[in-house]
Protein backbone atom coordinates (compact mmCIF):
# COMPACT_ATOMS: atom_id res chain seq x y z
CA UNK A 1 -43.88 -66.10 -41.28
CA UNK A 2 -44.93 -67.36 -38.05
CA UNK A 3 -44.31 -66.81 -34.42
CA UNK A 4 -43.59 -69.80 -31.76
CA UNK A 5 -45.53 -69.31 -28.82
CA UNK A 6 -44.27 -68.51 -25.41
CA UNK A 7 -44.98 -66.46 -22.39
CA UNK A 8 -46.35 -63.28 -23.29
CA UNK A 9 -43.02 -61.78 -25.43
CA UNK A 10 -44.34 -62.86 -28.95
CA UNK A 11 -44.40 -59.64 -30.10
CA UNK A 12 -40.76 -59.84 -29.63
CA UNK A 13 -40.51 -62.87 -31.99
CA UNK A 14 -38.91 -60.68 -35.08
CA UNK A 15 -39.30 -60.49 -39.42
CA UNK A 16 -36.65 -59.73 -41.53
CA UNK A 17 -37.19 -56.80 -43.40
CA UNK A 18 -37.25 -58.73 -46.74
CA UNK A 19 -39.77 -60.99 -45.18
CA UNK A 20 -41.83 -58.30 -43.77
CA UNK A 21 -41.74 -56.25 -47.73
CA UNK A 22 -42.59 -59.67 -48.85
CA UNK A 23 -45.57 -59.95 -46.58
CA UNK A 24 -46.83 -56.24 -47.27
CA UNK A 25 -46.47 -57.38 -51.22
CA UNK A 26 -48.81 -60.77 -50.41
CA UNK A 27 -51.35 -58.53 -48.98
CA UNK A 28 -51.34 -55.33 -51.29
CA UNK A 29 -55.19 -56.43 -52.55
CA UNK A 30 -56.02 -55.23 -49.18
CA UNK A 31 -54.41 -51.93 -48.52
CA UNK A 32 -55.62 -49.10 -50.62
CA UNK A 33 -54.20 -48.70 -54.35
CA UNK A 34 -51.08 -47.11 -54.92
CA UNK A 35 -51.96 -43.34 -57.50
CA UNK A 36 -48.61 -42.08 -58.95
CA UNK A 37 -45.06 -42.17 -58.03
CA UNK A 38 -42.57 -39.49 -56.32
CA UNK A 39 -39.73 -38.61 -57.45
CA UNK A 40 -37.42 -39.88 -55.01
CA UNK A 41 -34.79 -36.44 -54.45
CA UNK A 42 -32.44 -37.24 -52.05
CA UNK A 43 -32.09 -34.97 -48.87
CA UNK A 44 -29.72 -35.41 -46.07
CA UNK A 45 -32.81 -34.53 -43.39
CA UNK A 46 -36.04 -32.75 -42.81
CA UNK A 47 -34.12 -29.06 -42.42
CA UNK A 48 -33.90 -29.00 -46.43
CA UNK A 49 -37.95 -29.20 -46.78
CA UNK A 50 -38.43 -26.49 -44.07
CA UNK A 51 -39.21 -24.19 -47.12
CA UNK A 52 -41.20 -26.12 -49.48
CA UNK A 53 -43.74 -27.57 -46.40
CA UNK A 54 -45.81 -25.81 -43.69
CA UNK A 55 -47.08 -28.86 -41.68
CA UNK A 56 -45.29 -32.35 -41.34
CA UNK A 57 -47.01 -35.49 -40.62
CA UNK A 58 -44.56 -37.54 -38.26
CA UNK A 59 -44.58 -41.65 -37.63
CA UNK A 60 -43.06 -42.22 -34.46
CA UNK A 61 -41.17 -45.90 -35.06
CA UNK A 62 -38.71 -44.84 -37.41
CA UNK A 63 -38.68 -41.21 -37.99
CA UNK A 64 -38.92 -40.38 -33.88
CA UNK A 65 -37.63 -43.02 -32.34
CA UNK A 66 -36.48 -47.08 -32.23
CA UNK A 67 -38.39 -48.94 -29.50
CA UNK A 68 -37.87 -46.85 -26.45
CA UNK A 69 -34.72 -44.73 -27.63
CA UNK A 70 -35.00 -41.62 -29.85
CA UNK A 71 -33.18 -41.22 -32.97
CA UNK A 72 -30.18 -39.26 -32.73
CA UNK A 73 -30.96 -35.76 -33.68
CA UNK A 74 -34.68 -36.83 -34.28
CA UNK A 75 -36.06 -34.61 -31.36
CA UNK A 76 -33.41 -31.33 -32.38
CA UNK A 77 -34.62 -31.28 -36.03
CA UNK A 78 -38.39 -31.59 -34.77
CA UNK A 79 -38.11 -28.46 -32.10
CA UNK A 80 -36.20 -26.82 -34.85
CA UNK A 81 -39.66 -27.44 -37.01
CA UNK A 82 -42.14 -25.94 -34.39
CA UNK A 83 -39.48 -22.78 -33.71
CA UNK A 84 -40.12 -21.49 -37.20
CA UNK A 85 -43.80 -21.71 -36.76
CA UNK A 86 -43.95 -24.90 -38.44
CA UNK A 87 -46.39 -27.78 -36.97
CA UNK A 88 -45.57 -30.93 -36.37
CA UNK A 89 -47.98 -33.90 -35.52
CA UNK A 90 -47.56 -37.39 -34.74
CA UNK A 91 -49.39 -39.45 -37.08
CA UNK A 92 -48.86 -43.12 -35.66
CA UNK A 93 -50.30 -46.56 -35.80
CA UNK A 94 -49.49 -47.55 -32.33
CA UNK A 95 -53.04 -48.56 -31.00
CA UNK A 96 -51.60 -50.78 -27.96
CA UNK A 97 -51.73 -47.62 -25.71
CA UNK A 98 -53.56 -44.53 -25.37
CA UNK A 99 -52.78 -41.24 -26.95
CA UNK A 100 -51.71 -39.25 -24.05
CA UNK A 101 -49.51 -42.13 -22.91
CA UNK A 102 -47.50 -41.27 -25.74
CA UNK A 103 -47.59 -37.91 -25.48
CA UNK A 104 -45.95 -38.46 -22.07
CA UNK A 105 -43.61 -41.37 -23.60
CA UNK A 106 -42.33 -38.57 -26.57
CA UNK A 107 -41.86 -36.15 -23.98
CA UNK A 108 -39.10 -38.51 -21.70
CA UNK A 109 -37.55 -38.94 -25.11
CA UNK A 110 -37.03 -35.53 -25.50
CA UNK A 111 -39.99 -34.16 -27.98
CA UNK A 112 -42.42 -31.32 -26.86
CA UNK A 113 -45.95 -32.14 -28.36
CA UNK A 114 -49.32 -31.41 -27.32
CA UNK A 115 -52.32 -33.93 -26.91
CA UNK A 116 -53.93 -32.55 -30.65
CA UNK A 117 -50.72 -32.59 -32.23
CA UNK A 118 -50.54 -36.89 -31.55
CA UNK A 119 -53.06 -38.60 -34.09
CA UNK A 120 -53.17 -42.68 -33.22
CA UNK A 121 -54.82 -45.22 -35.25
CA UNK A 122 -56.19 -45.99 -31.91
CA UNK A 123 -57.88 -42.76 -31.63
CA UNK A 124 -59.68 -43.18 -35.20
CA UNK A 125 -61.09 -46.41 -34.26
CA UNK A 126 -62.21 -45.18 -30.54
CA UNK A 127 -63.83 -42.69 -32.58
CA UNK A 128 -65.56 -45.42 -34.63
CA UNK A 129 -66.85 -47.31 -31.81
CA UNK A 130 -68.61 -44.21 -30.43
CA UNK A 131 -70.87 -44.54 -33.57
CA UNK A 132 -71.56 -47.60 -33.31
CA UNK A 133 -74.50 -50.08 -32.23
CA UNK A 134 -73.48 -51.77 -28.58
CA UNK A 135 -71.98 -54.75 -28.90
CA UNK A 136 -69.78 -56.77 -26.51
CA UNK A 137 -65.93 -56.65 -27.55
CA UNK A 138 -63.00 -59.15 -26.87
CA UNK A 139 -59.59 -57.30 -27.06
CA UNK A 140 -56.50 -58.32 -28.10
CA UNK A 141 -54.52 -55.99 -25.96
CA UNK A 142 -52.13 -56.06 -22.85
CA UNK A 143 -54.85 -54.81 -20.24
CA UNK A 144 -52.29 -53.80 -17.66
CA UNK A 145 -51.34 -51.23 -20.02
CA UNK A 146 -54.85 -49.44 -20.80
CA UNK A 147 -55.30 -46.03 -19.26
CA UNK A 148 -59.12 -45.79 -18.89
CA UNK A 149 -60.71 -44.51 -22.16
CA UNK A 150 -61.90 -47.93 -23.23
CA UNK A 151 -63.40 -48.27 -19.75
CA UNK A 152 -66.85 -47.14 -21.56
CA UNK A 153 -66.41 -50.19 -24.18
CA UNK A 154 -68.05 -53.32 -23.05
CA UNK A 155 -65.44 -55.53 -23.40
CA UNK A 156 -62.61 -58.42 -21.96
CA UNK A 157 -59.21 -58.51 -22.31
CA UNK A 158 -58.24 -61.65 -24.65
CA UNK A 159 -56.27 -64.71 -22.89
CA UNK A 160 -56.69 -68.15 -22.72
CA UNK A 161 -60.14 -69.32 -22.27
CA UNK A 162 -62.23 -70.35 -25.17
CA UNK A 163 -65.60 -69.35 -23.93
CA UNK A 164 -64.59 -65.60 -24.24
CA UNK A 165 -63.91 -65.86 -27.83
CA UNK A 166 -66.92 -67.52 -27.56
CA UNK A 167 -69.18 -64.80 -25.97
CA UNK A 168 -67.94 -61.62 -27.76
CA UNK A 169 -69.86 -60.10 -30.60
CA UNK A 170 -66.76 -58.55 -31.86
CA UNK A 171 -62.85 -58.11 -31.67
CA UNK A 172 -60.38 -55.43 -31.83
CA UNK A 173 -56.81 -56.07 -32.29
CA UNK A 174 -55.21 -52.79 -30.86
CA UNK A 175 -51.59 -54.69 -29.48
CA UNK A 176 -49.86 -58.09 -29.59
CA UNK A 177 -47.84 -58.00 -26.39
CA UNK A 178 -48.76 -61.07 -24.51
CA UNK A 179 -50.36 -62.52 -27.94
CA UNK A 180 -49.52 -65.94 -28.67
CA UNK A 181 -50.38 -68.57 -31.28
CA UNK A 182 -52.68 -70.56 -29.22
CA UNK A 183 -54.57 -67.29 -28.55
CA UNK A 184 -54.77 -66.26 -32.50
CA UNK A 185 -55.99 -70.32 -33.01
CA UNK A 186 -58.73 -69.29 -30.59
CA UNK A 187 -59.54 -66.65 -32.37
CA UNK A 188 -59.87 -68.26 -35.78
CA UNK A 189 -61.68 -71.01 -34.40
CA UNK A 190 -64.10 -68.32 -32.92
CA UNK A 191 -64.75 -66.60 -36.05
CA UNK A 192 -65.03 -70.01 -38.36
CA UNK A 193 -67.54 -70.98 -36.17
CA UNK A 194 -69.24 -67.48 -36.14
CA UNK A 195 -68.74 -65.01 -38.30
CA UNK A 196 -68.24 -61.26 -36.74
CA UNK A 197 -66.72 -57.88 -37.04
CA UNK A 198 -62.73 -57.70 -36.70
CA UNK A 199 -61.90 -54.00 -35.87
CA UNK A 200 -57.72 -53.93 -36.57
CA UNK A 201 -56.45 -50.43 -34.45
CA UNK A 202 -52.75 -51.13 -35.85
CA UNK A 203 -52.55 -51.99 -39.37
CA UNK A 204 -48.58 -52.16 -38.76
CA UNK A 205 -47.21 -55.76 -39.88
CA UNK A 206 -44.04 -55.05 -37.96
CA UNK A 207 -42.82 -52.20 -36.12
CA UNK A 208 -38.45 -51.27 -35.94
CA UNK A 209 -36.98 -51.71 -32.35
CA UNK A 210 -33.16 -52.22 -31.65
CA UNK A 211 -33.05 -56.04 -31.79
CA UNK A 212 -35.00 -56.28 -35.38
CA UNK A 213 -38.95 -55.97 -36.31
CA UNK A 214 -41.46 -56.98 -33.63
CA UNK A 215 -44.47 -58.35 -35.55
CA UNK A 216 -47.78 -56.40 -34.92
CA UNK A 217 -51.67 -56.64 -35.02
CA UNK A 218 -52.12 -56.13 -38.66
CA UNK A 219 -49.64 -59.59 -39.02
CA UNK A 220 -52.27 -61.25 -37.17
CA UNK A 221 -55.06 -59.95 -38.87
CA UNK A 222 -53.68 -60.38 -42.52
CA UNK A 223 -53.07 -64.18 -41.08
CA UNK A 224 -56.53 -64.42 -39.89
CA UNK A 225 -58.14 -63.20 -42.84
CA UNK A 226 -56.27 -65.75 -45.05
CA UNK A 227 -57.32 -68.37 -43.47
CA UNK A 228 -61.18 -67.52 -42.18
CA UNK A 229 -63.68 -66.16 -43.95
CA UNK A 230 -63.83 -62.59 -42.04
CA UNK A 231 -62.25 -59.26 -43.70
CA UNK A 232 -61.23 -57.03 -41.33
CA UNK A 233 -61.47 -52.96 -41.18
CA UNK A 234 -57.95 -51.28 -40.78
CA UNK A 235 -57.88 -48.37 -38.82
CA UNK A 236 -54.66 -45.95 -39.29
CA UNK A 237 -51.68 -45.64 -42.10
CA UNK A 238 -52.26 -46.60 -45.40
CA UNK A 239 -55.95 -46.46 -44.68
CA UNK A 240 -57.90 -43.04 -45.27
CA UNK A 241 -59.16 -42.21 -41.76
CA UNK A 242 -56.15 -41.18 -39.80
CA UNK A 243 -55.29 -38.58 -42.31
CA UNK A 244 -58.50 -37.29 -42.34
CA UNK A 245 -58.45 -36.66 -38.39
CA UNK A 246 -55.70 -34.83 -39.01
CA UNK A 247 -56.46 -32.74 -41.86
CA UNK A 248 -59.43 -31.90 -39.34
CA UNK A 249 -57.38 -31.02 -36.52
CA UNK A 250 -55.87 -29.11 -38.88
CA UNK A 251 -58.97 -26.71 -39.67
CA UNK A 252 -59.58 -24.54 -42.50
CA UNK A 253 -55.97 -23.53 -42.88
CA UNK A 254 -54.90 -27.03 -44.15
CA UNK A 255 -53.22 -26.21 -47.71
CA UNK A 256 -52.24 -30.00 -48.62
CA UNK A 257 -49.88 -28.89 -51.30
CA UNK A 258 -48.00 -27.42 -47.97
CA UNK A 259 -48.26 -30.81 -46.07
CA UNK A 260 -45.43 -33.80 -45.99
CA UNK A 261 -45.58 -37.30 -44.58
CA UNK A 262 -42.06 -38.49 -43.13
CA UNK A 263 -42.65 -42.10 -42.57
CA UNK A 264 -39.96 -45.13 -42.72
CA UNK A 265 -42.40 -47.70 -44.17
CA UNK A 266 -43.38 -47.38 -48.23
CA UNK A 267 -46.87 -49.49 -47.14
CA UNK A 268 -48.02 -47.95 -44.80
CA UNK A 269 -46.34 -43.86 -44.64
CA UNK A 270 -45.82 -43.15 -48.21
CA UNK A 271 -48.81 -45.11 -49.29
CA UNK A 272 -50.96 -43.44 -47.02
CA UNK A 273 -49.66 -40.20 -48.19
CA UNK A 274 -50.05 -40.56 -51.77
CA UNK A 275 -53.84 -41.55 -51.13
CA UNK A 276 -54.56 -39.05 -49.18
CA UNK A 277 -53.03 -36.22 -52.23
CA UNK A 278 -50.36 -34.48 -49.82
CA UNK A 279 -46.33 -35.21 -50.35
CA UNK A 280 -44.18 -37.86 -48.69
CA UNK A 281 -40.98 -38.20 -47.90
CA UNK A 282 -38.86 -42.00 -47.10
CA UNK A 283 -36.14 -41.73 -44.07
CA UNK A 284 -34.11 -44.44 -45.28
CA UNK A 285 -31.52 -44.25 -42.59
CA UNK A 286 -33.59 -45.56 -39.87
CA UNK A 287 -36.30 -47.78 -39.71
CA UNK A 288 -37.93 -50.51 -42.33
CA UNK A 289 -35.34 -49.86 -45.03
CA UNK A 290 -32.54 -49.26 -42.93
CA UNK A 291 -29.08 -50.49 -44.48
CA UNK A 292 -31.91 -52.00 -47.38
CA UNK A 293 -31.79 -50.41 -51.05
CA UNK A 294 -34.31 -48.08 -51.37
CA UNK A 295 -33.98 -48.47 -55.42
CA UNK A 296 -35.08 -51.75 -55.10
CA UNK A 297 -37.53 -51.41 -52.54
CA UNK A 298 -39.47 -48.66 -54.77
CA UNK A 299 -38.97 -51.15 -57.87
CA UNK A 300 -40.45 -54.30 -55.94
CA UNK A 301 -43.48 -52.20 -54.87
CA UNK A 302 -44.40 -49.55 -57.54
CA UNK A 303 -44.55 -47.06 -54.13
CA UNK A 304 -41.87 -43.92 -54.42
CA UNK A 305 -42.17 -41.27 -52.50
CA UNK A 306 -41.23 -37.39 -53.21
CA UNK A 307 -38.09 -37.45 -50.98
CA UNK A 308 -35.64 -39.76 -49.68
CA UNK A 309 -33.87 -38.76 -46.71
CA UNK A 310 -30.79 -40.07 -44.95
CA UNK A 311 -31.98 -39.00 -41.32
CA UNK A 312 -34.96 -37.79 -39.80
């Protein structure tokens, strides 16, 4: 399961998708327990659900788009949803940047969505921070690509010099471009020789891009809790918070029996979905399970959703 080190493109260092569904399995004691099954009706794409479903919950890798190229269709069917007087919302686990970065990256890809209507893991956890006591934070994050609303935060950017592991009174994991092995060997040396909080903005193990899986923060943080005694606090999907921003966002109106997740991971989407009591439904034609058997996928994890769909 690991990465070799090199110059800042270990992200890029790819899983299989069997090894990533094997990781996810080796780590299930930490995600939130799986309550009930779907029944896994097959659907060619989301245009079939426009009637059953009033609001739909979107990941981005996967249902909107692979790396830095949209899905094929993805951004049609989704302006097709908001016409009818549907809403659609990003719900996505990419902490590395901020929100309205992506609102501006799904808008060159060809989606129309509004700053509320883009929920990030990284925005829960922000959130988080505001409430609580000051403390001095190393980041595991590429700093050239922060946008200014950390610039509160007391905090340094992660690299290569001990005595900043050293100094911090905290970490947050929020994006593993430019992470490398002798930086997460830091970091567990750090933390066995002092134990303190691990804030994890992107619970994500790997994320889909054209040339395979790119490994992500919650990889590194699942390795770091194996092997030092520190457990970490998740921020975004499976976990409970990032569906309860939205359900706020949401207001009053919110009728859950109305509401879908379309997600292309079983851990982390349909999971998330099923603990949080509102319907899910698996694009298997893009994504984690891509060209995988979703049968056997749902058999090896106990996790079905309500709806399998071909496309997004």
């Amino acid at each position: 399961m690991g990465v070799g080190e090199g110059s800042g493109r270990d992200h890029l260092k790819t899983l299989s998708s069997d090894a990533a569904l094997d990781f996810y399995e080796d780590v299930r004691h930490r995600l939130p327990a799986s309550t009930g099954r779907g029944d896994c009706h097959g659907c060619a794409n989301l245009s079939q659900l426009l009637d059953a479903y009033d609001v739909f919950l979107l990941d981005a890798f996967g249902v909107l788009n692979i790396g830095d190229e949209a899905i094929p269709g993805a951004a049609d069917r989704i302006a097709a949803i908001q016409a009818s007087g549907k809403r659609a919302m990003v719900l996505t686990n990419a902490a590395s940047v901020p929100s309205a970065a992506l609102v501006r990256k799904y808008e060159r890809l060809g989606f129309r969505f509004n700053a509320e209507d883009v929920v990030s893991s990284r925005d829960v956890l922000i959130s988080a921070l505001r409430g609580e006591v000051r403390r001095r934070w190393g980041v595991m994050a590429d700093a050239a690509l922060q946008d200014g609303d950390l610039d509160w935060l007391d905090a340094v950017y992660l690299e290569d010099r001990p005595a900043e592991y050293e100094a911090v009174d905290g970490f947050l994991m929020l994006g593993s471009a430019g992470w490398t092995e002798n930086r997460q060997a830091l970091l567990e040396a750090a933390l066995q020789k002092r134990s303190r909080p691990v804030w994890v903005g992107n619970p994500d193990i790997v994320a889909p891009r054209h040339y395979g899986f790119s490994v992500e923060p919650g990889f590194f943080a699942h390795r770091l809790a194996d092997r030092v005694a520190v457990r970490p606090r998740f921020f975004g999907k499976p976990f409970p918070g990032i569906f309860e921003e939205s359900f706020a966002r949401l207001g009053d109106g919110l009728d859950k029996c109305r509401t879908i997740m379309v997600g292309d991971s079983l851990h982390t989407d349909i999971l998330g979905a099923r603990n949080a009591g509102i319907a899910s439904a698996l694009v298997a034609g893009y994504g984690f399970l891509a060209g995988k058997s979703v049968p056997a996928a749902v058999a090896r994890t106990g996790i079905a959703p309500d709806y399998v769909l071909e496309r997004p």
